[in-house]
N, C-alpha and C. Protein backbone atom coordinates (compact mmCIF):
# COMPACT_ATOMS: atom_id res chain seq x y z
N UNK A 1 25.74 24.60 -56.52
CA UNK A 1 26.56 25.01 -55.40
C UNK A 1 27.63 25.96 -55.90
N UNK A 2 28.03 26.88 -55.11
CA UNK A 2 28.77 28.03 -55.66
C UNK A 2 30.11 28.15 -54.20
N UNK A 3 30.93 28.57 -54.86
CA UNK A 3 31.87 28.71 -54.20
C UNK A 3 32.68 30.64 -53.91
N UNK A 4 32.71 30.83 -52.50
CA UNK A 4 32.90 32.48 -52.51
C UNK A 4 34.64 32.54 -52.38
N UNK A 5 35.49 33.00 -53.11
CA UNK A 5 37.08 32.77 -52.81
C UNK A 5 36.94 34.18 -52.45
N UNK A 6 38.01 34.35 -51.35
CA UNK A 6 37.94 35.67 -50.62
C UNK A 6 39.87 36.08 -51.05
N UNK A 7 40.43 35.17 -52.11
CA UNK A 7 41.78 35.53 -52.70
C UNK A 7 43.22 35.31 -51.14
N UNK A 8 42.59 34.69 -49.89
CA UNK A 8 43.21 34.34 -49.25
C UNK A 8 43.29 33.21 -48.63
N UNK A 9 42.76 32.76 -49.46
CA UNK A 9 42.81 31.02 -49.22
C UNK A 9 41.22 30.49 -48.62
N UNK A 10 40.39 31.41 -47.99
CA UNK A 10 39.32 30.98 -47.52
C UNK A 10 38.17 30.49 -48.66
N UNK A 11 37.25 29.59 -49.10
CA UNK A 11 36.49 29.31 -49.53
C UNK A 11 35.20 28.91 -49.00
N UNK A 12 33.95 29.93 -49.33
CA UNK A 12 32.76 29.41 -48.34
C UNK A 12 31.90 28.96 -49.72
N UNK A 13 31.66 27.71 -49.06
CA UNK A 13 30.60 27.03 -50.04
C UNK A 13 29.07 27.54 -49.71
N UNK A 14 28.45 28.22 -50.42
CA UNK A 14 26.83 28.56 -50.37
C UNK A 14 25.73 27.63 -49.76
N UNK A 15 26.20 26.29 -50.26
CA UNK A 15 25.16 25.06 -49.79
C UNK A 15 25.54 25.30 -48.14
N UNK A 16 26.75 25.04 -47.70
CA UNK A 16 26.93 25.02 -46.39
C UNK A 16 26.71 26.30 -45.53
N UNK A 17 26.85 27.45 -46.20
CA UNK A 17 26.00 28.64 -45.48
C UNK A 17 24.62 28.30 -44.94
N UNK A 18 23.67 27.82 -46.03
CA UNK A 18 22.67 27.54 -45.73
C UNK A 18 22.51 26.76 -44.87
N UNK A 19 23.67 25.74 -44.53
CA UNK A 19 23.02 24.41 -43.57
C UNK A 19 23.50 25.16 -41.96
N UNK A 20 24.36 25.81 -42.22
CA UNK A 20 24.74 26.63 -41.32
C UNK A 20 23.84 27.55 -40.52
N UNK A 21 23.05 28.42 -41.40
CA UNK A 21 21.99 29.26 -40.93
C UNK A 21 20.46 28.23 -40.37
N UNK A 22 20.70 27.23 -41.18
CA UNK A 22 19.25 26.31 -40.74
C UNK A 22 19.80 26.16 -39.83
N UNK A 23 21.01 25.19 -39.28
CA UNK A 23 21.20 24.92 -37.98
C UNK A 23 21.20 25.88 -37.15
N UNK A 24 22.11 26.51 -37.46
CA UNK A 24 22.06 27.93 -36.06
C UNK A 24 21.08 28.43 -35.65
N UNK A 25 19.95 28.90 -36.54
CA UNK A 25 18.46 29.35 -36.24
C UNK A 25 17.87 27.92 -35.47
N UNK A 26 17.83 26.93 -35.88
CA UNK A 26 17.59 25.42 -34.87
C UNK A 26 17.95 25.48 -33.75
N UNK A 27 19.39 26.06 -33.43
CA UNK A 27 19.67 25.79 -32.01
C UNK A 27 19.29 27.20 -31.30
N UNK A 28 19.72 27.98 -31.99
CA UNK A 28 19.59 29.45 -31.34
C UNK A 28 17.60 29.31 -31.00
N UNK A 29 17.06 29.03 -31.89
CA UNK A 29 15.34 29.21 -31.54
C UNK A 29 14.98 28.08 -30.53
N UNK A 30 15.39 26.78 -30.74
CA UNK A 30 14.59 26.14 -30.08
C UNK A 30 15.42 25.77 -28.70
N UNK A 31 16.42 25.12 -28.95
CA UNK A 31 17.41 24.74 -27.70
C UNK A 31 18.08 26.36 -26.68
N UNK A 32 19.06 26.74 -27.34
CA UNK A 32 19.59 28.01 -26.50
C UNK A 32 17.95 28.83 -25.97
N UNK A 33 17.01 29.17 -26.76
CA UNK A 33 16.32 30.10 -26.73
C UNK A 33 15.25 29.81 -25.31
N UNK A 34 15.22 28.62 -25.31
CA UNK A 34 14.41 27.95 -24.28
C UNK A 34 15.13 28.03 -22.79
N UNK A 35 16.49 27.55 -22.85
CA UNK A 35 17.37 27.47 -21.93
C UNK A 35 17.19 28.89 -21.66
N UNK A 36 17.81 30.12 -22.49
CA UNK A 36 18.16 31.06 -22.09
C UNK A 36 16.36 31.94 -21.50
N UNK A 37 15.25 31.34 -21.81
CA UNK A 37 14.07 31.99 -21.30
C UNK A 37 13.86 31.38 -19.74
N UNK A 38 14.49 29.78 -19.45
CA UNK A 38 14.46 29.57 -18.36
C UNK A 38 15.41 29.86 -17.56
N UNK A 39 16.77 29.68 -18.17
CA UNK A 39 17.39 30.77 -16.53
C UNK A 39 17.34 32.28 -16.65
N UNK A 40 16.69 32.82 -17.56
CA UNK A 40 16.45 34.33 -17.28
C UNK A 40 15.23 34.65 -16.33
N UNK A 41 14.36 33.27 -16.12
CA UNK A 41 13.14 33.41 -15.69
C UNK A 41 13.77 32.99 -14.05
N UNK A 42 14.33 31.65 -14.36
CA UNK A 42 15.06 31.49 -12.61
C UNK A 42 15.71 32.52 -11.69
N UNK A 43 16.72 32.95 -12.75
CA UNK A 43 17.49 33.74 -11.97
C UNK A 43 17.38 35.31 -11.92
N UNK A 44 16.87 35.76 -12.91
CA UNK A 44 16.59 37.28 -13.19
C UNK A 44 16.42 38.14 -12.13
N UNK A 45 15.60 37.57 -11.03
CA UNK A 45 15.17 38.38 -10.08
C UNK A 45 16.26 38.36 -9.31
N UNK A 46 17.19 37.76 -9.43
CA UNK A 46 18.41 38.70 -8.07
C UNK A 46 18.13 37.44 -7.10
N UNK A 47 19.55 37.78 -6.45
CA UNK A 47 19.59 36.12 -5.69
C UNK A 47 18.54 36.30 -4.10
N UNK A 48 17.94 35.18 -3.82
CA UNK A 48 16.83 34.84 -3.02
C UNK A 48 17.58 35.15 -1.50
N UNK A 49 18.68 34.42 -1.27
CA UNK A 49 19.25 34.30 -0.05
C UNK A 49 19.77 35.47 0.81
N UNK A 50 19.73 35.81 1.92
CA UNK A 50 20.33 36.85 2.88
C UNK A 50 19.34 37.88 2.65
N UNK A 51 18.34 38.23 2.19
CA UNK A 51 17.57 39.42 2.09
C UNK A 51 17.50 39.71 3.24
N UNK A 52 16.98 38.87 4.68
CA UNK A 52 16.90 39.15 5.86
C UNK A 52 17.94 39.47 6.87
N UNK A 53 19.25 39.00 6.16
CA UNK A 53 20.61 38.67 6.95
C UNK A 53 20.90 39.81 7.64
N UNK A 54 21.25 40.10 8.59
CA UNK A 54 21.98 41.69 9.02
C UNK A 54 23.57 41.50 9.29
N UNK A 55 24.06 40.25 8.55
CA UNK A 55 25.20 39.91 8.87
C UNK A 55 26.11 40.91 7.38
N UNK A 56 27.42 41.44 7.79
CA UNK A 56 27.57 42.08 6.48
C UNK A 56 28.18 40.69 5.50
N UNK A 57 28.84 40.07 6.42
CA UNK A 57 29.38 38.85 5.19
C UNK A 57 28.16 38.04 4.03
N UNK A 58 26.90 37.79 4.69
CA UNK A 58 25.77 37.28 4.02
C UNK A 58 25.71 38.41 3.13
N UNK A 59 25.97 40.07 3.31
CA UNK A 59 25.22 41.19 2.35
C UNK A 59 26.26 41.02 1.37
N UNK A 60 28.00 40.55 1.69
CA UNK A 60 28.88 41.15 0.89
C UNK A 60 28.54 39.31 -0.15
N UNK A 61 28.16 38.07 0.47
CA UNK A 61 28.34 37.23 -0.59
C UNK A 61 27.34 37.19 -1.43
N UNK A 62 25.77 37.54 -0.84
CA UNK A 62 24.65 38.04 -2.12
C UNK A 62 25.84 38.98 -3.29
N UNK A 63 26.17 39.99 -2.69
CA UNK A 63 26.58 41.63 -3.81
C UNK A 63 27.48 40.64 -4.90
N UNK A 64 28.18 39.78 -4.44
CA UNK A 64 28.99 39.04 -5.44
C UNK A 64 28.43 37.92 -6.12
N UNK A 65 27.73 37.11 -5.98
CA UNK A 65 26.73 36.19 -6.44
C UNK A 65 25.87 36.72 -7.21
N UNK A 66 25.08 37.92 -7.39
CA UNK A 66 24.31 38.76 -7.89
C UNK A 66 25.17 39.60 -8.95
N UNK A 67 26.22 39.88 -8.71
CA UNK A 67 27.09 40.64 -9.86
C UNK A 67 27.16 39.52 -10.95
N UNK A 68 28.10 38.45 -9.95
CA UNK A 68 28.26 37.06 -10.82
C UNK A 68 27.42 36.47 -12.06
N UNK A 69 25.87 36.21 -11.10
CA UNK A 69 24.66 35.81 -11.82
C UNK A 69 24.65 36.86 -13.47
N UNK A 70 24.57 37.93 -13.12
CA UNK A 70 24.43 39.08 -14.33
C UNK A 70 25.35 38.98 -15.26
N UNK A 71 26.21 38.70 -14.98
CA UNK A 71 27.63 38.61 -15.96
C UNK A 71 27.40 37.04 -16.81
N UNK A 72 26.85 36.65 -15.87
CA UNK A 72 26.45 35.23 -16.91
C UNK A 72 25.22 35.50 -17.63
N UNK A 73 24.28 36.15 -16.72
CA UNK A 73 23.13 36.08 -17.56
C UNK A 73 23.14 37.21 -19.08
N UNK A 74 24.41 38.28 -18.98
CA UNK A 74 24.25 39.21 -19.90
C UNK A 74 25.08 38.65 -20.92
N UNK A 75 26.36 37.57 -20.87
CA UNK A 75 27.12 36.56 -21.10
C UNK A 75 25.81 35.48 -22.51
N UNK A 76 24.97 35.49 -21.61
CA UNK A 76 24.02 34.07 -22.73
C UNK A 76 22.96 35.07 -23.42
N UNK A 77 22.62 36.13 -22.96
CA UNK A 77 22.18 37.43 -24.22
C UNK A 77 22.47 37.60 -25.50
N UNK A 78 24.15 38.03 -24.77
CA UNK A 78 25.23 37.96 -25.97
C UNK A 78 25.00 36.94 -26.92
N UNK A 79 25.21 35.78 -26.46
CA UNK A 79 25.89 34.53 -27.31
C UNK A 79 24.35 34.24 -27.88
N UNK A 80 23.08 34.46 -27.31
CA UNK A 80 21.95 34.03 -28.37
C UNK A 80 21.75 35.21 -28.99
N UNK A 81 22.00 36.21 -28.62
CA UNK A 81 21.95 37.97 -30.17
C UNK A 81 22.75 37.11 -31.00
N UNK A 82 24.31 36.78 -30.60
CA UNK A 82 25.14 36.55 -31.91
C UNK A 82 24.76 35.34 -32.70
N UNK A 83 24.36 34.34 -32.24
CA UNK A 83 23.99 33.11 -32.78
C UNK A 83 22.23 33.69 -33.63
N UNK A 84 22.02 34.43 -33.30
CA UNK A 84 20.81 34.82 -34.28
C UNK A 84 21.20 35.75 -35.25
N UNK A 85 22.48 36.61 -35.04
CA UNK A 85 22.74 37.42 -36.40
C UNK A 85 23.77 36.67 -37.03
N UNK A 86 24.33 35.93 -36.53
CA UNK A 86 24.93 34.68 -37.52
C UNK A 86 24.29 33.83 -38.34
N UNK A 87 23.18 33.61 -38.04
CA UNK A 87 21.83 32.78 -39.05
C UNK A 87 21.65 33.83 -39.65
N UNK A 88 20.97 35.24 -39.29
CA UNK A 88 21.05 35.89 -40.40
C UNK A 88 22.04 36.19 -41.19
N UNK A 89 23.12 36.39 -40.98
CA UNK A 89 24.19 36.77 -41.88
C UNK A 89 24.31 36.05 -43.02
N UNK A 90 24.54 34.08 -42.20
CA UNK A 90 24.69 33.53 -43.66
C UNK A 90 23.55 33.32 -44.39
N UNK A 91 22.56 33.40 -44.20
CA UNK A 91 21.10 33.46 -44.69
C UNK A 91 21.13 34.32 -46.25
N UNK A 92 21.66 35.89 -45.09
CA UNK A 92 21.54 37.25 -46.33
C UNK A 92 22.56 37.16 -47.41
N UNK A 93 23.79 36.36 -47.22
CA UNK A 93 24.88 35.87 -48.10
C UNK A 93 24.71 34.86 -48.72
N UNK A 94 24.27 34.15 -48.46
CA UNK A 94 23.72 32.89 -49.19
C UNK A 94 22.85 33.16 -50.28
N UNK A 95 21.63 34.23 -49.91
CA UNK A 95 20.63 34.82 -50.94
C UNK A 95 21.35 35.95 -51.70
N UNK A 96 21.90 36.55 -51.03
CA UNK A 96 22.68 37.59 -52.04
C UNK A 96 24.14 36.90 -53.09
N UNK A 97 24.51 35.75 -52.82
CA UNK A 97 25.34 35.58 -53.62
C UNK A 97 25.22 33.70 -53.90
N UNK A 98 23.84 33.58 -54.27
CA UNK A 98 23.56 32.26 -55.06
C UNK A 98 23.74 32.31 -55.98
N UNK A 99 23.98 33.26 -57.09
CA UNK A 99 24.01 33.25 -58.30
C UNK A 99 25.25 33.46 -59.25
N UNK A 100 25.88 32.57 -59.95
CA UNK A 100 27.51 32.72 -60.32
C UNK A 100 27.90 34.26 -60.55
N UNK A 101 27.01 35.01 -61.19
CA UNK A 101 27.29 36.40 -61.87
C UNK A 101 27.48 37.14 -60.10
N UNK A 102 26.93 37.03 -59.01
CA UNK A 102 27.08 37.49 -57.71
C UNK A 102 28.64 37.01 -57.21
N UNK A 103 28.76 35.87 -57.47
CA UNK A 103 30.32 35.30 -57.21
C UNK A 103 31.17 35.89 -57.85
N UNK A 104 31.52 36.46 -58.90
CA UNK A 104 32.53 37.05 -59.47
C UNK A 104 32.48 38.12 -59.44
N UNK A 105 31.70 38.68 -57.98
CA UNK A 105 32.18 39.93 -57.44
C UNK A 105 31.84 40.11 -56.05
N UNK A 106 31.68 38.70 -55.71
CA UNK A 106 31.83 38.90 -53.86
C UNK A 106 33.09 38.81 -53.53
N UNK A 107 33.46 39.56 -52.23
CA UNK A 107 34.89 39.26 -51.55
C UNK A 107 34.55 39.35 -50.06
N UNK A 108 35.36 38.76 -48.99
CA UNK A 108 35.29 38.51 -47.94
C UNK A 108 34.96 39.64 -47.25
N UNK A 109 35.02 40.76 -47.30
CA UNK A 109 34.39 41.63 -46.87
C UNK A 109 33.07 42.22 -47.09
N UNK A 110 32.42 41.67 -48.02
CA UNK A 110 30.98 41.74 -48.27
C UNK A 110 30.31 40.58 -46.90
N UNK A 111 31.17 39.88 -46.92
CA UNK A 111 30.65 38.85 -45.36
C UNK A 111 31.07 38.76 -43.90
N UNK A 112 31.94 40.23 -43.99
CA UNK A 112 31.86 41.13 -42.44
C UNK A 112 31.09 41.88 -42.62
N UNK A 113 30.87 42.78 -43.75
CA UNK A 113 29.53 43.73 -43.65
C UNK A 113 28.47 43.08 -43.31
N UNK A 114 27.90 42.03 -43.96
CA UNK A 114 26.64 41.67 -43.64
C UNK A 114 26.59 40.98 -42.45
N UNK A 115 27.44 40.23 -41.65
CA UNK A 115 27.54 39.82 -40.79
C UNK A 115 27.05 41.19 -39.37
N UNK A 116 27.97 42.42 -39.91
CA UNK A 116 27.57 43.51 -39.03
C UNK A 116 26.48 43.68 -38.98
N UNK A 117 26.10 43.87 -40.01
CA UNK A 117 24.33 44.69 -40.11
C UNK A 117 23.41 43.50 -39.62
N UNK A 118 23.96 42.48 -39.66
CA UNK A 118 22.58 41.42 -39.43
C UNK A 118 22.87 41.45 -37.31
N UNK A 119 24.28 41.75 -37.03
CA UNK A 119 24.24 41.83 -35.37
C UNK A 119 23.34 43.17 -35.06
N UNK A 120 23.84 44.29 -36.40
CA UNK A 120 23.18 45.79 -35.67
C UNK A 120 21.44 45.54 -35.46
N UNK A 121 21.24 44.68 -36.50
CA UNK A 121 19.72 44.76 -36.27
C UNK A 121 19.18 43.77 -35.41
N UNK A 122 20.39 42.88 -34.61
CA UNK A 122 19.51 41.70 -33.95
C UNK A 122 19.70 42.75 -32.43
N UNK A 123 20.69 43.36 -32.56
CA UNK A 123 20.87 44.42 -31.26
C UNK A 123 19.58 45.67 -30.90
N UNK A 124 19.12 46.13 -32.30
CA UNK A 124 18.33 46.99 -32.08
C UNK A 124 17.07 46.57 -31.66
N UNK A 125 16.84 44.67 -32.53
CA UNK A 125 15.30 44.47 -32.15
C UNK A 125 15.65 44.07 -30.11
N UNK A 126 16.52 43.84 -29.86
CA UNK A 126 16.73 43.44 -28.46
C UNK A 126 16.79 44.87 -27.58
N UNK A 127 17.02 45.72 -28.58
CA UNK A 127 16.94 47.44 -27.41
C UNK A 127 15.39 47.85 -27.87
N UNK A 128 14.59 46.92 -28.62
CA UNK A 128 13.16 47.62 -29.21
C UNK A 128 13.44 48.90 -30.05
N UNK A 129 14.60 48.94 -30.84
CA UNK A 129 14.24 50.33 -31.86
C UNK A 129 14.36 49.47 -33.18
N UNK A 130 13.91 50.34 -34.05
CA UNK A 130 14.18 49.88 -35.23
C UNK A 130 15.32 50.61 -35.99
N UNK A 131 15.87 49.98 -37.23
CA UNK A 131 16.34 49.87 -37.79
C UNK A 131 16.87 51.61 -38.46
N UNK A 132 18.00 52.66 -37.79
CA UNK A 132 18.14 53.91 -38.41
C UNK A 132 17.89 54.78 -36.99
N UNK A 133 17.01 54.39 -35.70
CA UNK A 133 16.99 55.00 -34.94
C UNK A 133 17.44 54.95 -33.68
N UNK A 134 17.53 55.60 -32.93
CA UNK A 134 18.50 56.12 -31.85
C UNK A 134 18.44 54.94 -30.43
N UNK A 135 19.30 53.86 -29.87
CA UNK A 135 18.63 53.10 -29.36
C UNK A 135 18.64 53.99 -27.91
């Protein structure tokens, strides 16, 4: 077990990165990922009610219920992208700095970088580009 001192008091233990990334990939794949495939599947299509209404109050409480819905549903996008580039992050830190000779030259900013790059690429596979190109 290795220890990362970032010279400001923070200390991340390597073993617990790892239990970190197992878990998070656990919840993010099986629990969030499920949830978030079933209310994207419930609700996605835009709210059911007043389609027929010619009342404007029925048109104006769909327009807000339907804004609403989106803001949540783009809301649990978010939070399962980030909970999947957070497994990756500590994943890629954990492997990149298991080894003591790696510790006596990591600093806390080697684990915002990778933290970035592991969101840029969970963002790109969610816009379908890869990795360098234009989303």
């Amino acid at each position: 077990m290795g220890i990362l001192h970032d010279g400001n008091g923070i200390d991340v233990h390597i073993d617990g990165l790892r239990d970190l990334a197992r878990q998070l990939r656990n919840e993010s794949d099986k629990a969030l990922g499920h949830v978030n495939r079933r209310v994207q599947s419930t609700f996605g299509a835009g709210t059911p009610f007043g389609a027929t209404s010619q009342s404007g109050y029925v048109f104006a409480a769909k327009h807000r219920y339907d804004a609403a819905a989106r803001r949540a549903l783009d809301t649990l996008n978010a939070y399962a992208l980030r909970a999947a580039a957070l497994a990756d992050a500590a994943e890629a830190i954990a492997a990149k700095y298991g080894d003591s000779d790696a510790f006596a030259k990591a600093e806390a900013s080697d684990v915002h970088r990778e933290f970035a790059l592991a969101l840029t690429r969970r963002q790109q596979q969610a816009a379908g580009t890869k990795p360098g190109e234009a989303a």
